[in-house]
PDB file of N, CA and C in Angstrom:
ATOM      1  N   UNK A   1       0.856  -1.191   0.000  1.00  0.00           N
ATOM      2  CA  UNK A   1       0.000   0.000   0.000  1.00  0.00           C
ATOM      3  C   UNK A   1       0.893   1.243   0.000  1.00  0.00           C
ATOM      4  N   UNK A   2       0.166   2.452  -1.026  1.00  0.00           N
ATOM      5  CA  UNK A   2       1.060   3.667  -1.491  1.00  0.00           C
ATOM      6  C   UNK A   2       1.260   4.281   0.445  1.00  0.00           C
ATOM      7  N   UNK A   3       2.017   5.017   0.772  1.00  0.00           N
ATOM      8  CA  UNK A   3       2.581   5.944   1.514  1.00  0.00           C
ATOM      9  C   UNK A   3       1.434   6.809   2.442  1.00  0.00           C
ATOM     10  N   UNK A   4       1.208   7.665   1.209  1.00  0.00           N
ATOM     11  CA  UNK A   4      -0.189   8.502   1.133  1.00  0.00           C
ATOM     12  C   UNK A   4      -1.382   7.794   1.320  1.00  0.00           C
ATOM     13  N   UNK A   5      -1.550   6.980   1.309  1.00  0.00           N
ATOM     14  CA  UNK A   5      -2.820   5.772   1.003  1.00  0.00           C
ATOM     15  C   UNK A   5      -2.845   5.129   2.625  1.00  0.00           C
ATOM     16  N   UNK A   6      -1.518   4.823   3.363  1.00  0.00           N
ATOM     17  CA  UNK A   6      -2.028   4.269   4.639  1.00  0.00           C
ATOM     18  C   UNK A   6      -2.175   5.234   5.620  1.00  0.00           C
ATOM     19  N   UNK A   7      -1.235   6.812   5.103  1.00  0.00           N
ATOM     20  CA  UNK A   7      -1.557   7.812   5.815  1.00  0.00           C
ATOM     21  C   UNK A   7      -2.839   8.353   5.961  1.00  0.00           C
ATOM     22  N   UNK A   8      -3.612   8.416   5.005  1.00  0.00           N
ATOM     23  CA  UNK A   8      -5.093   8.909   4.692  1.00  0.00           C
ATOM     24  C   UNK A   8      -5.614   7.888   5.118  1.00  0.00           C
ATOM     25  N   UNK A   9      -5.897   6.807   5.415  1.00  0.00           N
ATOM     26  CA  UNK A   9      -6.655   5.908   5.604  1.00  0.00           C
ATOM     27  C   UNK A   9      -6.772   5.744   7.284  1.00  0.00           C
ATOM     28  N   UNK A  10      -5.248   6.234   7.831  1.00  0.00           N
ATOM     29  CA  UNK A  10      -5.303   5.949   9.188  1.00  0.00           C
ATOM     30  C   UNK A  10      -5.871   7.750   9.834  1.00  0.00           C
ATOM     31  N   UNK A  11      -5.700   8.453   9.371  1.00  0.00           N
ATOM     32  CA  UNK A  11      -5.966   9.458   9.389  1.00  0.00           C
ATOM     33  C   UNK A  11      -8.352   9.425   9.278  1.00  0.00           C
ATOM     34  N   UNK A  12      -8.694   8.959   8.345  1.00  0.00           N
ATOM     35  CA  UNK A  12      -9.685   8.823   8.252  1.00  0.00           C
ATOM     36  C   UNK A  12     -10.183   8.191   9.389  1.00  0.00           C
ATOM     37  N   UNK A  13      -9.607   6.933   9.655  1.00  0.00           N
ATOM     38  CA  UNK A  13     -10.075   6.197  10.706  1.00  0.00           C
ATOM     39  C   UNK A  13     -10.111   6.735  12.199  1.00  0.00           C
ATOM     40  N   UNK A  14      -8.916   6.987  12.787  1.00  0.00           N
ATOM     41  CA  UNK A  14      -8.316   7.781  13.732  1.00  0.00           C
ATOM     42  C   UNK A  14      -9.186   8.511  14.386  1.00  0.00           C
ATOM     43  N   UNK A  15      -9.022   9.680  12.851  1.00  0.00           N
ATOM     44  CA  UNK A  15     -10.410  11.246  13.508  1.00  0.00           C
ATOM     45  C   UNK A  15     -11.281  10.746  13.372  1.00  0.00           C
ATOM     46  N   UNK A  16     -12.253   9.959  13.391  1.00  0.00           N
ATOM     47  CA  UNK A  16     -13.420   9.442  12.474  1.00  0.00           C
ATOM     48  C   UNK A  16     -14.155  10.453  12.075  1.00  0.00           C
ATOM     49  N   UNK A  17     -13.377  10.434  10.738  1.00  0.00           N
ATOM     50  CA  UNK A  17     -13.228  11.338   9.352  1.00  0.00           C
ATOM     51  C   UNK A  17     -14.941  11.054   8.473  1.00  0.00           C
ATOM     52  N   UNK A  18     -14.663   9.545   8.514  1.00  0.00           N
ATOM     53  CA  UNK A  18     -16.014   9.004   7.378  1.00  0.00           C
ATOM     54  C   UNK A  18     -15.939   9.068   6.280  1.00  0.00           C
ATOM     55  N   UNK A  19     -16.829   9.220   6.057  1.00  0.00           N
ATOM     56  CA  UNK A  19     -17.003   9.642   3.929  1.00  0.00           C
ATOM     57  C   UNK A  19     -17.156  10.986   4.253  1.00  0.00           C
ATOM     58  N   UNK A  20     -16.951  12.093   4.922  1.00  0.00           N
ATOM     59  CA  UNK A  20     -16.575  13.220   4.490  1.00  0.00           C
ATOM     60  C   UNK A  20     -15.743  13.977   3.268  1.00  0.00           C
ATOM     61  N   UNK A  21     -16.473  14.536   2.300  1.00  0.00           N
ATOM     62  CA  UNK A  21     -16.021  14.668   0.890  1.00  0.00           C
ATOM     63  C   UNK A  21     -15.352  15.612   0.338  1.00  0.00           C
ATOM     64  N   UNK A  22     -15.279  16.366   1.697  1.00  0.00           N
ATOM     65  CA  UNK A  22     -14.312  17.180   1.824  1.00  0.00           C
ATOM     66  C   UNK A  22     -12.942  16.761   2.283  1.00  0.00           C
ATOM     67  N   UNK A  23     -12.949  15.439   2.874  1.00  0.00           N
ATOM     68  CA  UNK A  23     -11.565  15.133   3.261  1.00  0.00           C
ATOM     69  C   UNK A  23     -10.570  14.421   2.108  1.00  0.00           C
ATOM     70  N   UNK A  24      -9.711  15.193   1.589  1.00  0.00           N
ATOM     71  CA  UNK A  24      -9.019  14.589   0.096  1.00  0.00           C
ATOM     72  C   UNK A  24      -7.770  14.438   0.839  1.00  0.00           C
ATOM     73  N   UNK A  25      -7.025  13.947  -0.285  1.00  0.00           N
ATOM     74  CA  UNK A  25      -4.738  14.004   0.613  1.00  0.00           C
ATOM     75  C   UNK A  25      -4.324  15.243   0.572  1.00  0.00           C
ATOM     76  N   UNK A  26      -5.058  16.399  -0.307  1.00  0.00           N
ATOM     77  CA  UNK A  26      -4.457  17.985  -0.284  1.00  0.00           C
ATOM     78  C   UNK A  26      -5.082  18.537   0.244  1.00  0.00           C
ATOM     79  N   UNK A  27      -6.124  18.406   1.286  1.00  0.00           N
ATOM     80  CA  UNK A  27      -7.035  19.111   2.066  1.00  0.00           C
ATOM     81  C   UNK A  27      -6.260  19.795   3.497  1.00  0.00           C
ATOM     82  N   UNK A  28      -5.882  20.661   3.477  1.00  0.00           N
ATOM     83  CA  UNK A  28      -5.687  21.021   5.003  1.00  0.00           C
ATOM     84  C   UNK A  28      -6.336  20.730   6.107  1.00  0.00           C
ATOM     85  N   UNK A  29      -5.124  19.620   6.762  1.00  0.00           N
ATOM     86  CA  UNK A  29      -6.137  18.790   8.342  1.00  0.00           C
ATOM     87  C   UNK A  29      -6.259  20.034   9.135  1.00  0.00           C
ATOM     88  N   UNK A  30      -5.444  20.800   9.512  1.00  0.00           N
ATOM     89  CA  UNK A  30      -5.480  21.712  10.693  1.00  0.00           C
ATOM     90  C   UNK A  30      -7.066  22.722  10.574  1.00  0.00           C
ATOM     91  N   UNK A  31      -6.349  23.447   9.214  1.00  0.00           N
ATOM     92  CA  UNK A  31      -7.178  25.059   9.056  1.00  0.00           C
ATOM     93  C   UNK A  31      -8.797  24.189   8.233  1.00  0.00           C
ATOM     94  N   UNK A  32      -8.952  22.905   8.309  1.00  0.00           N
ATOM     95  CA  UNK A  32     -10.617  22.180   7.819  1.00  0.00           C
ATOM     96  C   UNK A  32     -10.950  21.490   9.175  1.00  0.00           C
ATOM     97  N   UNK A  33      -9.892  21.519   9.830  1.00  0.00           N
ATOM     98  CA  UNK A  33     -10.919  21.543  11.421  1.00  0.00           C
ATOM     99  C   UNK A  33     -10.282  19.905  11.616  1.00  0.00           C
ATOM    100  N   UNK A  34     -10.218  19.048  10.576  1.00  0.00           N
ATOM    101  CA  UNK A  34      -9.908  17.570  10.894  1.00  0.00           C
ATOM    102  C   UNK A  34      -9.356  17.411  11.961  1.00  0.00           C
ATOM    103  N   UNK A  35      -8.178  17.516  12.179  1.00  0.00           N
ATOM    104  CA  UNK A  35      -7.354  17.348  13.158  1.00  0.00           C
ATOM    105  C   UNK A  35      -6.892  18.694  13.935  1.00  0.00           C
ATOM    106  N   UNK A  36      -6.765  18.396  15.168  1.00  0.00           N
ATOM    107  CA  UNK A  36      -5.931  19.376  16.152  1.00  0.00           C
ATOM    108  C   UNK A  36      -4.697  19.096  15.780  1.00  0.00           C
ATOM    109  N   UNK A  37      -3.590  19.987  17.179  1.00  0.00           N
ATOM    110  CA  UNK A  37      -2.845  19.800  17.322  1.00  0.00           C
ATOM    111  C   UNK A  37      -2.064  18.557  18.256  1.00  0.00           C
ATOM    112  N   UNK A  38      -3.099  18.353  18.998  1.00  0.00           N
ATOM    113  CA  UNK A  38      -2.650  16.603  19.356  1.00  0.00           C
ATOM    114  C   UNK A  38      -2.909  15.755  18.802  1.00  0.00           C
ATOM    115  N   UNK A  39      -3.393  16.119  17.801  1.00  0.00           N
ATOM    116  CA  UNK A  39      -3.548  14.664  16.517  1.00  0.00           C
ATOM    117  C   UNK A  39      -2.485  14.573  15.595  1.00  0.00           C
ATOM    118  N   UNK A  40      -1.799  16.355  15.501  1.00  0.00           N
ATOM    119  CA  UNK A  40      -0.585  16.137  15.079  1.00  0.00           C
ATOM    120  C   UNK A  40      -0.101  15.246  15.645  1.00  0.00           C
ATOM    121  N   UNK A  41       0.194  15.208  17.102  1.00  0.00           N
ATOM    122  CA  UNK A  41       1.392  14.146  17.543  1.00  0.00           C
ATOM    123  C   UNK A  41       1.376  12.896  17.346  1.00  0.00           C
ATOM    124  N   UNK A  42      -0.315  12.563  17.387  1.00  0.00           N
ATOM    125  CA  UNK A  42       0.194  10.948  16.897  1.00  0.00           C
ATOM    126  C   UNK A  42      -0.024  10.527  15.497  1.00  0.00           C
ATOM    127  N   UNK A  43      -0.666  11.771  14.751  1.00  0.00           N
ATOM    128  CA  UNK A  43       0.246  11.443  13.300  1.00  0.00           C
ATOM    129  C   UNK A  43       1.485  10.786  13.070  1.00  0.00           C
ATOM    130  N   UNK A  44       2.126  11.659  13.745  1.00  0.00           N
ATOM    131  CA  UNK A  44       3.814  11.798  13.652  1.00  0.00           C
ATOM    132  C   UNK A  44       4.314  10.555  14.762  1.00  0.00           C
ATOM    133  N   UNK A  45       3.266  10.021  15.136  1.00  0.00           N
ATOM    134  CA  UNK A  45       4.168   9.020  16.209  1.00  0.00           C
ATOM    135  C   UNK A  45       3.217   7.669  14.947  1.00  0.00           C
ATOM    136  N   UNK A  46       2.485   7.642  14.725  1.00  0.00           N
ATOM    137  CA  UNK A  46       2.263   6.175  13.608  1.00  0.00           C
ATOM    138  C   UNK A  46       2.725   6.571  12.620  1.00  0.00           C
ATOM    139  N   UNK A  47       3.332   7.696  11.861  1.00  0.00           N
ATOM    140  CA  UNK A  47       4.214   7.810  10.727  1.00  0.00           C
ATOM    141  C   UNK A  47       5.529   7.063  11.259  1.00  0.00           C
ATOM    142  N   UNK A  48       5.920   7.602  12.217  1.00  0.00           N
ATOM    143  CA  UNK A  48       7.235   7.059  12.405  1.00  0.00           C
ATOM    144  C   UNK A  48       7.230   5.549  12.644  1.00  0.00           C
ATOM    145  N   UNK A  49       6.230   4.581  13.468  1.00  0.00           N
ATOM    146  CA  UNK A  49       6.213   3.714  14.015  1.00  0.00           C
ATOM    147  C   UNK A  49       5.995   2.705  12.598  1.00  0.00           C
ATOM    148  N   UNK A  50       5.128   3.190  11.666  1.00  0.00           N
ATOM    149  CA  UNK A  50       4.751   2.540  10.663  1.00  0.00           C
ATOM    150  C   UNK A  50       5.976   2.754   9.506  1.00  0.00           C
ATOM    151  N   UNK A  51       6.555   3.508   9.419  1.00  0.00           N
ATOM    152  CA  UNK A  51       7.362   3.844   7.974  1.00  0.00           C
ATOM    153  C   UNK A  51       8.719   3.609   8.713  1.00  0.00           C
ATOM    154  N   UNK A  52       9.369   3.315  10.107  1.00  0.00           N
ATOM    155  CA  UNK A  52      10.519   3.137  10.725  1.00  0.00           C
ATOM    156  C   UNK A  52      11.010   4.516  10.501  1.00  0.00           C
ATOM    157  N   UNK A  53      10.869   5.658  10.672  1.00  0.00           N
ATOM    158  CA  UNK A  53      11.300   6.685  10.338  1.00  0.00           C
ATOM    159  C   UNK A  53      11.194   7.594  11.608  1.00  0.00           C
ATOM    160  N   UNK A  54      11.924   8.696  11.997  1.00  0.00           N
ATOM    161  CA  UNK A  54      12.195   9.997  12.633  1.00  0.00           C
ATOM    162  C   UNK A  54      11.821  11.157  12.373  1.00  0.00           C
ATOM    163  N   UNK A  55      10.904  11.543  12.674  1.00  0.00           N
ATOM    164  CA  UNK A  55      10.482  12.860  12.545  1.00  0.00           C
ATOM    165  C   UNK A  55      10.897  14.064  13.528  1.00  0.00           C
ATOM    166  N   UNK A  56      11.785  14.699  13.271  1.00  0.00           N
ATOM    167  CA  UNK A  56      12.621  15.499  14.089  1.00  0.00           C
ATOM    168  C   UNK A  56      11.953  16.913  14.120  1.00  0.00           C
ATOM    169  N   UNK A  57      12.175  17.599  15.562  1.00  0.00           N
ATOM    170  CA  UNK A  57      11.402  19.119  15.236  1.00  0.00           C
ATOM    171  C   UNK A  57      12.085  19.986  14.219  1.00  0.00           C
ATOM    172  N   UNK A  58      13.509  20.020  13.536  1.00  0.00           N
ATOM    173  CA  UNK A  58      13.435  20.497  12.338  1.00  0.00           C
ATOM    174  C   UNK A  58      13.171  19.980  11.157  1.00  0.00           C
ATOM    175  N   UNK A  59      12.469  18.829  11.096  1.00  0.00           N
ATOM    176  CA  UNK A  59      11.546  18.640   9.961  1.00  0.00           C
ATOM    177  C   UNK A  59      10.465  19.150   9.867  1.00  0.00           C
ATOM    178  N   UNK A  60       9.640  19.608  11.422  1.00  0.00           N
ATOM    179  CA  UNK A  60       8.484  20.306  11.528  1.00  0.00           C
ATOM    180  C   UNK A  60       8.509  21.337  11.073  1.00  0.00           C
ATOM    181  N   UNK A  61       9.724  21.912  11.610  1.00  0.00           N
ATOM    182  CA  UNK A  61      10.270  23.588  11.141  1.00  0.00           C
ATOM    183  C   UNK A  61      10.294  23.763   9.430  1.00  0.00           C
ATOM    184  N   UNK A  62      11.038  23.131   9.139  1.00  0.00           N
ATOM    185  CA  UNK A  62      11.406  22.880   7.759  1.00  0.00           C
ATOM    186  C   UNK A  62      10.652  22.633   6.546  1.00  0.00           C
ATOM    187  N   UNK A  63       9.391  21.422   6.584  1.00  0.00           N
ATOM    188  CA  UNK A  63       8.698  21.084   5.421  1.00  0.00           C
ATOM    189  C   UNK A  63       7.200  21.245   5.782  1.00  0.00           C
ATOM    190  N   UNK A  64       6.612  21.604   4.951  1.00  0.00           N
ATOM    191  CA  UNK A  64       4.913  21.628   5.805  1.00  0.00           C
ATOM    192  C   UNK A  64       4.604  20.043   5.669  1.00  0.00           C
ATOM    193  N   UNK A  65       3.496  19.575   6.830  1.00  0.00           N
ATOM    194  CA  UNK A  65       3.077  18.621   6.672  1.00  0.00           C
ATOM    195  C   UNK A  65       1.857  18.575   7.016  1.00  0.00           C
ATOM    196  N   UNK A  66       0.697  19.625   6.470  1.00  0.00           N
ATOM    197  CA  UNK A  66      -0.352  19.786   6.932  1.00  0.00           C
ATOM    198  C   UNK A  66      -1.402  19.417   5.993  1.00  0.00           C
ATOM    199  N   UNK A  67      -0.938  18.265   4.876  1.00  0.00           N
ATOM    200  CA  UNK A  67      -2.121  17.875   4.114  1.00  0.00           C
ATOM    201  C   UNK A  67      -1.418  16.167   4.068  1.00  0.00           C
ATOM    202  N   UNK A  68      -2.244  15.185   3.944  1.00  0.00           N
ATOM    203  CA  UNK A  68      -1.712  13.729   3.702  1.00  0.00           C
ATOM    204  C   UNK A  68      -0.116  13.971   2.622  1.00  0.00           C
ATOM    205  N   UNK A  69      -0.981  14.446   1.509  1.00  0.00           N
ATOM    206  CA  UNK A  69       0.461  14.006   0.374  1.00  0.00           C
ATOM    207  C   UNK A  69       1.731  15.233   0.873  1.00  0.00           C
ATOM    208  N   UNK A  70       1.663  16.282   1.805  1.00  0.00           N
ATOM    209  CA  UNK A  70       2.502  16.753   2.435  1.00  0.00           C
ATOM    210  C   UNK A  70       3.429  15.898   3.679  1.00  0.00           C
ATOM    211  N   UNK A  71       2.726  14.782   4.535  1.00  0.00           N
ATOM    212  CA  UNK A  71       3.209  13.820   5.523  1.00  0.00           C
ATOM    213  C   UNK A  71       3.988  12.985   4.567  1.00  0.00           C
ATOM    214  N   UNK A  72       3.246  12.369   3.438  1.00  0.00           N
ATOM    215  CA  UNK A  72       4.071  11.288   2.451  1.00  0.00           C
ATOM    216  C   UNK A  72       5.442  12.000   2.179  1.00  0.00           C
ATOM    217  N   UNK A  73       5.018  13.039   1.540  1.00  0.00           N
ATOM    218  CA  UNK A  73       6.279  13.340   0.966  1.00  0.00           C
ATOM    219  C   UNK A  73       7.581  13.220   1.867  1.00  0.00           C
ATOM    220  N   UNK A  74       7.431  13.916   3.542  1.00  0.00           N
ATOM    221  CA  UNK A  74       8.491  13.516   3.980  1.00  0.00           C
ATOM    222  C   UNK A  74       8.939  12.755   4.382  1.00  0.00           C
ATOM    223  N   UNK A  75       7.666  11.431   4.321  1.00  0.00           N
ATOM    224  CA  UNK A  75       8.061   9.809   5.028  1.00  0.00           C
ATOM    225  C   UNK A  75       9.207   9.463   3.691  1.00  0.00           C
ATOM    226  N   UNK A  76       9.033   9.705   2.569  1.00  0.00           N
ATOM    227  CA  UNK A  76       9.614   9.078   1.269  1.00  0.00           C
ATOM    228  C   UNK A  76      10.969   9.483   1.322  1.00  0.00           C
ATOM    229  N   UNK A  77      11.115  10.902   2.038  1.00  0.00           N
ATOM    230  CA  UNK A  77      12.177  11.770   2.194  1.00  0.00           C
ATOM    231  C   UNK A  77      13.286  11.161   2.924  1.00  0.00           C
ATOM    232  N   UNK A  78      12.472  10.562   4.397  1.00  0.00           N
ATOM    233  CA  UNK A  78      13.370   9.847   5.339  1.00  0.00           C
ATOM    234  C   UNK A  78      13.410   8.377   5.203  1.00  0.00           C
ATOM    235  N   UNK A  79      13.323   7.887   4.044  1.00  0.00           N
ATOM    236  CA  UNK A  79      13.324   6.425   3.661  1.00  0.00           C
ATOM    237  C   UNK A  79      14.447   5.947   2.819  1.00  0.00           C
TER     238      UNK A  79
END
């Protein structure tokens, strides 16, 4: 399964998102209400746990990761 595809999917599940048709991979989680900011964290803690990867606070600083195919991109980054 694509990157983006288990991110959005766990993301859907998680928030219980639903068939909300507004929720796409380029949708802004924060500023569309999806997710808070403690959902950031365990984004970033099943990104890492699932992709074996590190998400460091200057990656936070550094790349946006506030839409699915924005999280992919930097899981692919640290792979």
């Amino acid at each position: 399964m694509e990157i983006s595809t288990k991110i959005f999917e766990f993301v859907r599940e998680h928030f219980d998102i639903g068939d909300d048709p507004d929720y796409t991979p380029d949708v802004h989680l924060f500023d569309e209400g999806f997710v808070d900011s403690l959902g950031a964290v365990e984004i970033i803690d099943f990104v890492e746990n699932e992709f074996g990867i590190k998400i460091t606070q200057k990656d936070i600083t550094l790349y946006p990761m506030n839409t699915v195919n924005e999280i992919a991109r930097v899981v692919e980054s640290k792979q």
